[in-house]
PDB file of N, CA and C in Angstrom:
ATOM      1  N   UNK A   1     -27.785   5.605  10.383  1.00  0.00           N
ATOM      2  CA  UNK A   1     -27.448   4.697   9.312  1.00  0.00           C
ATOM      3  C   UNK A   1     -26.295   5.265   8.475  1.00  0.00           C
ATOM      4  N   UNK A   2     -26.074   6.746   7.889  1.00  0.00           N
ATOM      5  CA  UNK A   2     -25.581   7.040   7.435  1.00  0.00           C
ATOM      6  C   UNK A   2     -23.611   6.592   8.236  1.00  0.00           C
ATOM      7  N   UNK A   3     -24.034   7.069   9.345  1.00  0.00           N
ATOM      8  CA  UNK A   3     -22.548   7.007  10.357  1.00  0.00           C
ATOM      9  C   UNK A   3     -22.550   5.389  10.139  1.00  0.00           C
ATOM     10  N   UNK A   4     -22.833   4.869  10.178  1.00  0.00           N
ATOM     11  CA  UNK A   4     -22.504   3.120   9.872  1.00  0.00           C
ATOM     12  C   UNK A   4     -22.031   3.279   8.702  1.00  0.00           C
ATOM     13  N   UNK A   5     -22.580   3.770   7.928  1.00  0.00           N
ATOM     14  CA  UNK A   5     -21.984   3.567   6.686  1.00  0.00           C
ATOM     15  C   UNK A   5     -20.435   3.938   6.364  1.00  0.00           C
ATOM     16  N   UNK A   6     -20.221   5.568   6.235  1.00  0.00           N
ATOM     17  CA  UNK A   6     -19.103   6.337   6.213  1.00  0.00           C
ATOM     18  C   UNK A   6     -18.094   5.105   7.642  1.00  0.00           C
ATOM     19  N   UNK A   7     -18.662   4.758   8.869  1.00  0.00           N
ATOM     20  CA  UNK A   7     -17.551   4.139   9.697  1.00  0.00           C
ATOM     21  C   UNK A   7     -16.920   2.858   9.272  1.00  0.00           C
ATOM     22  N   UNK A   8     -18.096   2.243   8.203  1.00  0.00           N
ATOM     23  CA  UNK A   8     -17.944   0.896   7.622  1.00  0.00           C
ATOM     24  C   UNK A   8     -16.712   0.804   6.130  1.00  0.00           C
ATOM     25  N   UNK A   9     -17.002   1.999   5.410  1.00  0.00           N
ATOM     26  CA  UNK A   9     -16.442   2.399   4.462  1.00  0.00           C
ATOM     27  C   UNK A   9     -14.968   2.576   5.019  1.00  0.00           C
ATOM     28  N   UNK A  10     -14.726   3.646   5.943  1.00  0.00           N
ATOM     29  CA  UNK A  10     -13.144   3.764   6.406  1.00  0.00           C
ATOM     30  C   UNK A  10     -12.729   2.260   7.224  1.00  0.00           C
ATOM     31  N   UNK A  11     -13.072   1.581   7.865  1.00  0.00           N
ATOM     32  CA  UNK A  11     -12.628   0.654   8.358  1.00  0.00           C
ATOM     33  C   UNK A  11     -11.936  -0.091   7.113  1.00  0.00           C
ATOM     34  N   UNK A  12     -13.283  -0.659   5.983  1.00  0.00           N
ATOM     35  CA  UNK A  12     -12.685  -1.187   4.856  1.00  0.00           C
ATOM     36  C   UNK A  12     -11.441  -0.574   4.309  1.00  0.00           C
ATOM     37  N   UNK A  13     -10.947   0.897   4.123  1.00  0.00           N
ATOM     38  CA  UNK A  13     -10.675   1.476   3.471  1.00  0.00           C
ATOM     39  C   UNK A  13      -8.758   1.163   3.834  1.00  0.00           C
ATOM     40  N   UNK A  14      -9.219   1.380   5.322  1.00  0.00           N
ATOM     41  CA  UNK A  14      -7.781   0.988   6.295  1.00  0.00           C
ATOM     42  C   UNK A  14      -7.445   0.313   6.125  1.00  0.00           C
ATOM     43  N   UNK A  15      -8.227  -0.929   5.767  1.00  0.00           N
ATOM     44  CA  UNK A  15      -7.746  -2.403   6.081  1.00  0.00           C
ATOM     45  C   UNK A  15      -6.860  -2.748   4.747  1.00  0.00           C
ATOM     46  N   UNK A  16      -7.395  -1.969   3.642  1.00  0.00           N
ATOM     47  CA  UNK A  16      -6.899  -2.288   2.481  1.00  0.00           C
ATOM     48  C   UNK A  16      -5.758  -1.931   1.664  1.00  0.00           C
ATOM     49  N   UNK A  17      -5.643  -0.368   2.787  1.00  0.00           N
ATOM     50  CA  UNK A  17      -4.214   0.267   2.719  1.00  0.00           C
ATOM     51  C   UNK A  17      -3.159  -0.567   3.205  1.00  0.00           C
ATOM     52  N   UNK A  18      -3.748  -1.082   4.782  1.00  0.00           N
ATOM     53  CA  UNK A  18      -2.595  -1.824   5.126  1.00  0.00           C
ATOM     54  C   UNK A  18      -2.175  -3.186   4.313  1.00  0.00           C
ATOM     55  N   UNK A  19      -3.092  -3.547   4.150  1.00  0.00           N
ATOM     56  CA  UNK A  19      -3.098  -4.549   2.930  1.00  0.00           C
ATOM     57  C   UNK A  19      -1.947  -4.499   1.922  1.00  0.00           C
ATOM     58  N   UNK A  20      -2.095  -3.259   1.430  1.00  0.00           N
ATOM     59  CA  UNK A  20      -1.504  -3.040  -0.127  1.00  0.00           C
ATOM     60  C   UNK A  20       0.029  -2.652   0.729  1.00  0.00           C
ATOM     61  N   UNK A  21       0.023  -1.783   1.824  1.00  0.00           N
ATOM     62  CA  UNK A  21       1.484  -1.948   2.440  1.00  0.00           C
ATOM     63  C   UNK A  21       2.362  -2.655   2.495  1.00  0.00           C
ATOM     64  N   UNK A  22       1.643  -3.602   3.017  1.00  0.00           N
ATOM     65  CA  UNK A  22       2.485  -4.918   3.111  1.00  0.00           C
ATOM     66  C   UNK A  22       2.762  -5.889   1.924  1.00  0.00           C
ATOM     67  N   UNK A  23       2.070  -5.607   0.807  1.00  0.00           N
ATOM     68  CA  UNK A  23       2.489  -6.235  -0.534  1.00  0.00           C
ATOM     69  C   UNK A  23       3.878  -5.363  -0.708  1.00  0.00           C
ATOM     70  N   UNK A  24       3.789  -4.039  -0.535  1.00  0.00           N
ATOM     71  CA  UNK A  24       4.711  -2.876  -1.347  1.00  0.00           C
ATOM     72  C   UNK A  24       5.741  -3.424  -0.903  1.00  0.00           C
ATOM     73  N   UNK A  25       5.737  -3.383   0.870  1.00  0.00           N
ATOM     74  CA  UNK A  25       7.208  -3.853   1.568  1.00  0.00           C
ATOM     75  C   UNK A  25       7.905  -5.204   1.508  1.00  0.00           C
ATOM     76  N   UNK A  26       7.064  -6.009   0.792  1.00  0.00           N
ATOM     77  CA  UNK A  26       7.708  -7.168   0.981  1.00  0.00           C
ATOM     78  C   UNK A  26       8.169  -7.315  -0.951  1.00  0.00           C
ATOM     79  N   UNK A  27       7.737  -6.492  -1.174  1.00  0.00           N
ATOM     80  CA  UNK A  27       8.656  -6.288  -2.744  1.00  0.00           C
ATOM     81  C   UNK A  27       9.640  -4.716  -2.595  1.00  0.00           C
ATOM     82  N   UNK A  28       9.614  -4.484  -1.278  1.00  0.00           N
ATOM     83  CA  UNK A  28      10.454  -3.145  -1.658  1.00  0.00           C
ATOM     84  C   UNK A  28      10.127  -2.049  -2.419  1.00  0.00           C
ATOM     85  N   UNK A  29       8.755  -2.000  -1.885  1.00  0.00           N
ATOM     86  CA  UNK A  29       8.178  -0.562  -2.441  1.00  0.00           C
ATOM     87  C   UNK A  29       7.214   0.421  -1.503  1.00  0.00           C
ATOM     88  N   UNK A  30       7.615   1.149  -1.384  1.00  0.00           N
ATOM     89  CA  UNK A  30       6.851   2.230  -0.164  1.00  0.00           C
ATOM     90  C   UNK A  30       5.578   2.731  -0.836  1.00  0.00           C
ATOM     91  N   UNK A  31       4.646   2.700  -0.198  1.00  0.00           N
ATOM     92  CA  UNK A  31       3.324   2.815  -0.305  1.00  0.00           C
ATOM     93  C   UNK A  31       2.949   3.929   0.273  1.00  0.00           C
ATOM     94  N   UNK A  32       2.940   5.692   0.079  1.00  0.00           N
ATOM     95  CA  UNK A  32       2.286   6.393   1.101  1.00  0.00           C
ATOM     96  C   UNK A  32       1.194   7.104   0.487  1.00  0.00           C
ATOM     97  N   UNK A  33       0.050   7.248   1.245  1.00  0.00           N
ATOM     98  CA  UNK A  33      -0.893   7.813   0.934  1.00  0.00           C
ATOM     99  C   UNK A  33      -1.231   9.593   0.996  1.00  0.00           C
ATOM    100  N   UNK A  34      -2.027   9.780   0.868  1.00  0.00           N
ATOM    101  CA  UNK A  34      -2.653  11.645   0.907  1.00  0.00           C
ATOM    102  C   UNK A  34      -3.985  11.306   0.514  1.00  0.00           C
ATOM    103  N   UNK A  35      -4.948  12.204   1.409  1.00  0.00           N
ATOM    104  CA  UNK A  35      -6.591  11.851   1.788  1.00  0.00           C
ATOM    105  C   UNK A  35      -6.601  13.299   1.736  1.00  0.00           C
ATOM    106  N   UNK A  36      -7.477  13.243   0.455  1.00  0.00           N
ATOM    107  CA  UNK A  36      -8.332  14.399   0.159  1.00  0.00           C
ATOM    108  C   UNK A  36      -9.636  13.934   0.246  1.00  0.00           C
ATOM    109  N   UNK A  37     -10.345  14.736   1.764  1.00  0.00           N
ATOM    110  CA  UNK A  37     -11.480  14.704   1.758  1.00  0.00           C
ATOM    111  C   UNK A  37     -12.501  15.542   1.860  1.00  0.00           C
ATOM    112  N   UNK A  38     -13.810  15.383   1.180  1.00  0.00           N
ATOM    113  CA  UNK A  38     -15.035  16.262   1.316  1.00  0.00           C
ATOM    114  C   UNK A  38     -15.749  16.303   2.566  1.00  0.00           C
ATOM    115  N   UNK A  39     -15.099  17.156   3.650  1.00  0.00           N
ATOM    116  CA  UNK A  39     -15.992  17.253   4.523  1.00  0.00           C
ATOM    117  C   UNK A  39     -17.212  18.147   5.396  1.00  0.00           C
ATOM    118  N   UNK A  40     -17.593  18.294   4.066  1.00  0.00           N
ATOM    119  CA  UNK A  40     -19.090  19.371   4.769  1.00  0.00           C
ATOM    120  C   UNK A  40     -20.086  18.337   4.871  1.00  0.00           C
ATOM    121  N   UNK A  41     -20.823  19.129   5.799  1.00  0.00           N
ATOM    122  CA  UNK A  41     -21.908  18.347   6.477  1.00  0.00           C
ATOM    123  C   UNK A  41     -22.878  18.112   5.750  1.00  0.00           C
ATOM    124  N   UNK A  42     -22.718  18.944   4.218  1.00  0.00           N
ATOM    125  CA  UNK A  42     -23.776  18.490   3.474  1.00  0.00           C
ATOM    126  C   UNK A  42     -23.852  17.761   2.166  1.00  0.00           C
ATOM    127  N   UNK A  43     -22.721  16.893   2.773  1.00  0.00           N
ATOM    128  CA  UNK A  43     -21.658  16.027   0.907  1.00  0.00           C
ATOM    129  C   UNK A  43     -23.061  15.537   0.568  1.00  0.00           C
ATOM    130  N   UNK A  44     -22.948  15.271  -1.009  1.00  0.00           N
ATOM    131  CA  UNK A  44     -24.079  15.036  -1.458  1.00  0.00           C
ATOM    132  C   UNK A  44     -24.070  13.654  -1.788  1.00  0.00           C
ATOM    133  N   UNK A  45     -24.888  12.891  -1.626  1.00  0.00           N
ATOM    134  CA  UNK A  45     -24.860  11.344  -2.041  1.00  0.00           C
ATOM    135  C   UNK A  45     -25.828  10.585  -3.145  1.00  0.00           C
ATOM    136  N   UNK A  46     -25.682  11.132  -3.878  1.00  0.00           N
ATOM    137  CA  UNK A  46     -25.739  11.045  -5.376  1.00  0.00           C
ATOM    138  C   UNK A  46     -25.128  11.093  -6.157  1.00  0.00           C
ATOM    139  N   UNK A  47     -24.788   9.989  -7.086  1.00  0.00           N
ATOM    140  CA  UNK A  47     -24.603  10.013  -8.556  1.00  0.00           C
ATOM    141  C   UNK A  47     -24.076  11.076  -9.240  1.00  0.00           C
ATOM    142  N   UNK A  48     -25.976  11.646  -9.331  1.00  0.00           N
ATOM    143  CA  UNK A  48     -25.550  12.859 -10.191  1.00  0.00           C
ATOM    144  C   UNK A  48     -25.775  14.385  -8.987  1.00  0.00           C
ATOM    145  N   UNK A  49     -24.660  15.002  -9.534  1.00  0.00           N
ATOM    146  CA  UNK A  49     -24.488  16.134  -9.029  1.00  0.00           C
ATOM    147  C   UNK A  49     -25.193  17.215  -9.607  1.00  0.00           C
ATOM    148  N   UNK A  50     -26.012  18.140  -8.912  1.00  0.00           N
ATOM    149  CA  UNK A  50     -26.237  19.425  -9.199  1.00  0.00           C
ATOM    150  C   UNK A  50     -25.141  20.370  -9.427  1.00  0.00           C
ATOM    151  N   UNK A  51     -25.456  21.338 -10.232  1.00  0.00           N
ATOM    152  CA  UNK A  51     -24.187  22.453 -10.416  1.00  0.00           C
ATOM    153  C   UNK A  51     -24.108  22.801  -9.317  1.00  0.00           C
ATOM    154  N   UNK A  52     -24.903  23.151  -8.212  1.00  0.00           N
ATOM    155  CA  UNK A  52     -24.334  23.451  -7.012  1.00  0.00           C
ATOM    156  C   UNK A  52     -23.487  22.482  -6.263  1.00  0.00           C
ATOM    157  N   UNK A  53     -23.949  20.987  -6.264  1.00  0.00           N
ATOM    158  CA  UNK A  53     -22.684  20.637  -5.888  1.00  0.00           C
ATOM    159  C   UNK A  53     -21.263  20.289  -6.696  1.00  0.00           C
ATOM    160  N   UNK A  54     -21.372  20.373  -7.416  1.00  0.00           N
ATOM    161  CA  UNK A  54     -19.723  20.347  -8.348  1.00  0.00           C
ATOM    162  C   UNK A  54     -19.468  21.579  -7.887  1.00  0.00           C
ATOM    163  N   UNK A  55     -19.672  22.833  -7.674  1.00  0.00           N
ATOM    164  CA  UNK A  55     -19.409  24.066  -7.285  1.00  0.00           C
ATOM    165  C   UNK A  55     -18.747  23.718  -5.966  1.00  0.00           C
ATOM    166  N   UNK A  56     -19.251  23.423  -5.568  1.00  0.00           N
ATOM    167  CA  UNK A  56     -19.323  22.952  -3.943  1.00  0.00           C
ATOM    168  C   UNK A  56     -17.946  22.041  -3.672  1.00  0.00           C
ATOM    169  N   UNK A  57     -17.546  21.192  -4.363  1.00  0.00           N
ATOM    170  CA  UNK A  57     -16.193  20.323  -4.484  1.00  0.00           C
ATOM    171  C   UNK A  57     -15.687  20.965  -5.214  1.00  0.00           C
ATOM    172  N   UNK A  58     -15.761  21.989  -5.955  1.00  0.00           N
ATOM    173  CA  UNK A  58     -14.609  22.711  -6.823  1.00  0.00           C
ATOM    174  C   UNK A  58     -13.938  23.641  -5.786  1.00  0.00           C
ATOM    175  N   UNK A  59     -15.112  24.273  -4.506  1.00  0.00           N
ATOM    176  CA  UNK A  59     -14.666  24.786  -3.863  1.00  0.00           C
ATOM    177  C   UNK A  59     -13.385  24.364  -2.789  1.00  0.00           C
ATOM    178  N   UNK A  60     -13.954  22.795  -2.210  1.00  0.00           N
ATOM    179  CA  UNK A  60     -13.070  21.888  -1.583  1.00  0.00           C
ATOM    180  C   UNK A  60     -12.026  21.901  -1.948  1.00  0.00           C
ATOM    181  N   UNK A  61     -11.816  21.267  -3.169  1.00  0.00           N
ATOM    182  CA  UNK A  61     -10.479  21.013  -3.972  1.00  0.00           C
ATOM    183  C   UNK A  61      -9.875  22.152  -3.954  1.00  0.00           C
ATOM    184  N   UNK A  62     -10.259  23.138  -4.220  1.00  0.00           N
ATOM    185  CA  UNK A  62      -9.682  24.668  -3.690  1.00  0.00           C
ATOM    186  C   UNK A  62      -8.341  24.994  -2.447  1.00  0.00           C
ATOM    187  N   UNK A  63      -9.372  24.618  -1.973  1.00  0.00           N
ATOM    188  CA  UNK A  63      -9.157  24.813  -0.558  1.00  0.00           C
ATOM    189  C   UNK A  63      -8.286  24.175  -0.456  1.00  0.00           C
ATOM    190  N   UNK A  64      -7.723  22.474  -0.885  1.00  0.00           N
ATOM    191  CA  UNK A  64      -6.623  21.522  -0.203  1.00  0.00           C
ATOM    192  C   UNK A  64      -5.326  22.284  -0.741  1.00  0.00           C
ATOM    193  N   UNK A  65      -5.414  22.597  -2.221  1.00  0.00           N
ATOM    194  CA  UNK A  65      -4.383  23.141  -3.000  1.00  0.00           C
ATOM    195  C   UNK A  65      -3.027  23.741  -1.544  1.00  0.00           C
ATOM    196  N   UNK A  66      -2.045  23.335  -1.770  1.00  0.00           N
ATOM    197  CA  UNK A  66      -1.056  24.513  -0.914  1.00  0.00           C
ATOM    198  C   UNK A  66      -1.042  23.713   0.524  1.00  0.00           C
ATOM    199  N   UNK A  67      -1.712  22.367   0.737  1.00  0.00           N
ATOM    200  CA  UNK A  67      -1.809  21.898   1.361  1.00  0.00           C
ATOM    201  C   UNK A  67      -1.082  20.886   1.998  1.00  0.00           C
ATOM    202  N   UNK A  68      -0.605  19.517   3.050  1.00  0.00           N
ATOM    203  CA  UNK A  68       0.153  18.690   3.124  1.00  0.00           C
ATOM    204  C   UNK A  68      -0.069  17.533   2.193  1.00  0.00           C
ATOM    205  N   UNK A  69      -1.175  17.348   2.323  1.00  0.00           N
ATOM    206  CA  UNK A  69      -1.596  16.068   0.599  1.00  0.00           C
ATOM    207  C   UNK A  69      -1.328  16.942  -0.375  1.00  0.00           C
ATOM    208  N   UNK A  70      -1.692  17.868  -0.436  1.00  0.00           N
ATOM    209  CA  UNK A  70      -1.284  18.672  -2.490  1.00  0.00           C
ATOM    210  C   UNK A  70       0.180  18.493  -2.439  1.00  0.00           C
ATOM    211  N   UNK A  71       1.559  18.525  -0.833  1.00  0.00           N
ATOM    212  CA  UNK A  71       2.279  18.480  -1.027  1.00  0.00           C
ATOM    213  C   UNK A  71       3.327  16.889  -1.821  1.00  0.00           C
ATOM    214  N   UNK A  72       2.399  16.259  -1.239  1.00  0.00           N
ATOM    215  CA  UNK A  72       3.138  14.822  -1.197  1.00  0.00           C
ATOM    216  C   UNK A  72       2.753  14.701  -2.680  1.00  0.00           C
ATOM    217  N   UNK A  73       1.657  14.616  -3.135  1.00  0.00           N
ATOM    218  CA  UNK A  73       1.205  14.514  -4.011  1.00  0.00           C
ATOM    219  C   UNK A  73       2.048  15.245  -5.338  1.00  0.00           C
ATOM    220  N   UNK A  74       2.307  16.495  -5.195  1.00  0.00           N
ATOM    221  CA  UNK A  74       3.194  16.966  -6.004  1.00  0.00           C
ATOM    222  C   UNK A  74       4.298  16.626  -6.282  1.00  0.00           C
ATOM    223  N   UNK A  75       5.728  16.121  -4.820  1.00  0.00           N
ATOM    224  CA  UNK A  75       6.612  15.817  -4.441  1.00  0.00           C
ATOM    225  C   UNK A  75       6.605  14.248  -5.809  1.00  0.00           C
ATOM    226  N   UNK A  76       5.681  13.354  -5.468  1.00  0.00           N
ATOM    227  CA  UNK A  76       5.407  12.057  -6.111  1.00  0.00           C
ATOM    228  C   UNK A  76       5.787  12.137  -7.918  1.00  0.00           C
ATOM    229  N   UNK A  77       4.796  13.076  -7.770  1.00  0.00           N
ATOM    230  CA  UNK A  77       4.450  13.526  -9.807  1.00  0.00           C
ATOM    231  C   UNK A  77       5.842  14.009 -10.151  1.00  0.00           C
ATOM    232  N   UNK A  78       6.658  14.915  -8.985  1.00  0.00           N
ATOM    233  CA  UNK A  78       7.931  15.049  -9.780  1.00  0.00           C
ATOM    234  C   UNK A  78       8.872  14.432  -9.561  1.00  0.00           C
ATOM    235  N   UNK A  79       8.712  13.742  -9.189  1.00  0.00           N
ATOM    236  CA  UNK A  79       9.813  12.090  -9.584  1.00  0.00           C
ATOM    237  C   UNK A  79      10.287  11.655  -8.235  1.00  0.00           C
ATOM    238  N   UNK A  80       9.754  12.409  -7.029  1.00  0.00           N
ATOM    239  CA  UNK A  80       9.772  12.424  -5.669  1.00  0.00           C
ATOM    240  C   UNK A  80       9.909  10.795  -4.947  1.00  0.00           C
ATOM    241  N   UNK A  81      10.735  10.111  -4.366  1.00  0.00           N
ATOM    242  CA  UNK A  81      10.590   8.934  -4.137  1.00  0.00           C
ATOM    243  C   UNK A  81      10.162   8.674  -2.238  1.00  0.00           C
ATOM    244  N   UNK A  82      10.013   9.450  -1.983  1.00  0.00           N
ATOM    245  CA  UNK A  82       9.687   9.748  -0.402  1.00  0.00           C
ATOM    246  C   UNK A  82       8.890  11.076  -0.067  1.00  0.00           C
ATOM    247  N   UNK A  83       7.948  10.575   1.038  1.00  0.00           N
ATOM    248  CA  UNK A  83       6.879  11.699   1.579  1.00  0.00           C
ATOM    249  C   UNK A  83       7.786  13.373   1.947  1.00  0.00           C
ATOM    250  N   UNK A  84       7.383  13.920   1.901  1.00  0.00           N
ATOM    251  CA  UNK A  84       7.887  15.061   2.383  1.00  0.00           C
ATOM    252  C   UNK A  84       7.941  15.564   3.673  1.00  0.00           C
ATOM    253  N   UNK A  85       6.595  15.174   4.243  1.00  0.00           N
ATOM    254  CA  UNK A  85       6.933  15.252   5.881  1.00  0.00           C
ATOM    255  C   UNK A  85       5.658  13.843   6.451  1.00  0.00           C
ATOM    256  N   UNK A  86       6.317  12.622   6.126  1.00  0.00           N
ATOM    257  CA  UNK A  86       5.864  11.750   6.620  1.00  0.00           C
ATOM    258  C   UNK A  86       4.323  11.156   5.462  1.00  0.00           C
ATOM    259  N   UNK A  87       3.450  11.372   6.841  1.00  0.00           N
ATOM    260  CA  UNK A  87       1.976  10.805   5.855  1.00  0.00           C
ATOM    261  C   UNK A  87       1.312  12.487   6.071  1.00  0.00           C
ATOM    262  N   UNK A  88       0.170  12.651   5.144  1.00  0.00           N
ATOM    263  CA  UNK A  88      -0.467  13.460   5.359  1.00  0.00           C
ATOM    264  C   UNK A  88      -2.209  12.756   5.749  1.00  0.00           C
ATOM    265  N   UNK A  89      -2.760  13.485   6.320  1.00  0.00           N
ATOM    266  CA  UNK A  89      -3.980  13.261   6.752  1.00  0.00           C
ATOM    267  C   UNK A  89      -5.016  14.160   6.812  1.00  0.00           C
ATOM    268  N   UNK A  90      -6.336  13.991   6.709  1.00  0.00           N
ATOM    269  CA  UNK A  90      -7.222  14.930   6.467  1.00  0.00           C
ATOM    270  C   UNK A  90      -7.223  15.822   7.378  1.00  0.00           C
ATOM    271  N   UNK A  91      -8.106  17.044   7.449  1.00  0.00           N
ATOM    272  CA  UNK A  91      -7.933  18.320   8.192  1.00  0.00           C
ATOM    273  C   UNK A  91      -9.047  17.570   9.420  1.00  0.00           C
TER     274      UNK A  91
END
């Protein structure tokens, strides 16, 4: 059930990127994304988080830092008008 779910969620998720793409391009605006994701086997699915798991995504977020999404992402914030090396995608 869970894998239905998470497969149901990205399908939506795609559909909506491409979605919003095609608004951007047909007004002349580039749309690129960066996917920072939590992927341990033991993401927590709750609400509320235990200190162990905020620990646990503090660690994640860690980890992307220095990364191809931390890059684009940075590139963007400083006034960056294009990806740096294309799209980035999760590990």
């Amino acid at each position: 059930m869970l894998d239905a779910r998470d497969t149901g969620q990205f399908f939506h998720n795609e559909e909506e990127l491409h979605l919003l793409t095609r608004l951007g391009a047909a007004h002349k605006t580039a749309i690129h994304d960066a996917v920072f994701e939590y992927a341990a086997a033991d993401a927590p699915l709750s609400w509320h988080l235990s200190p162990n798991d905020v620990k646990a995504i503090e660690q994640e977020w860690n980890k992307e830092k220095g990364g191809p999404c931390w890059d684009v992402i940075k590139n963007y914030l400083a006034g960056g008008s294009t990806p740096l090396s294309g799209t980035c995608s999760p590990k």
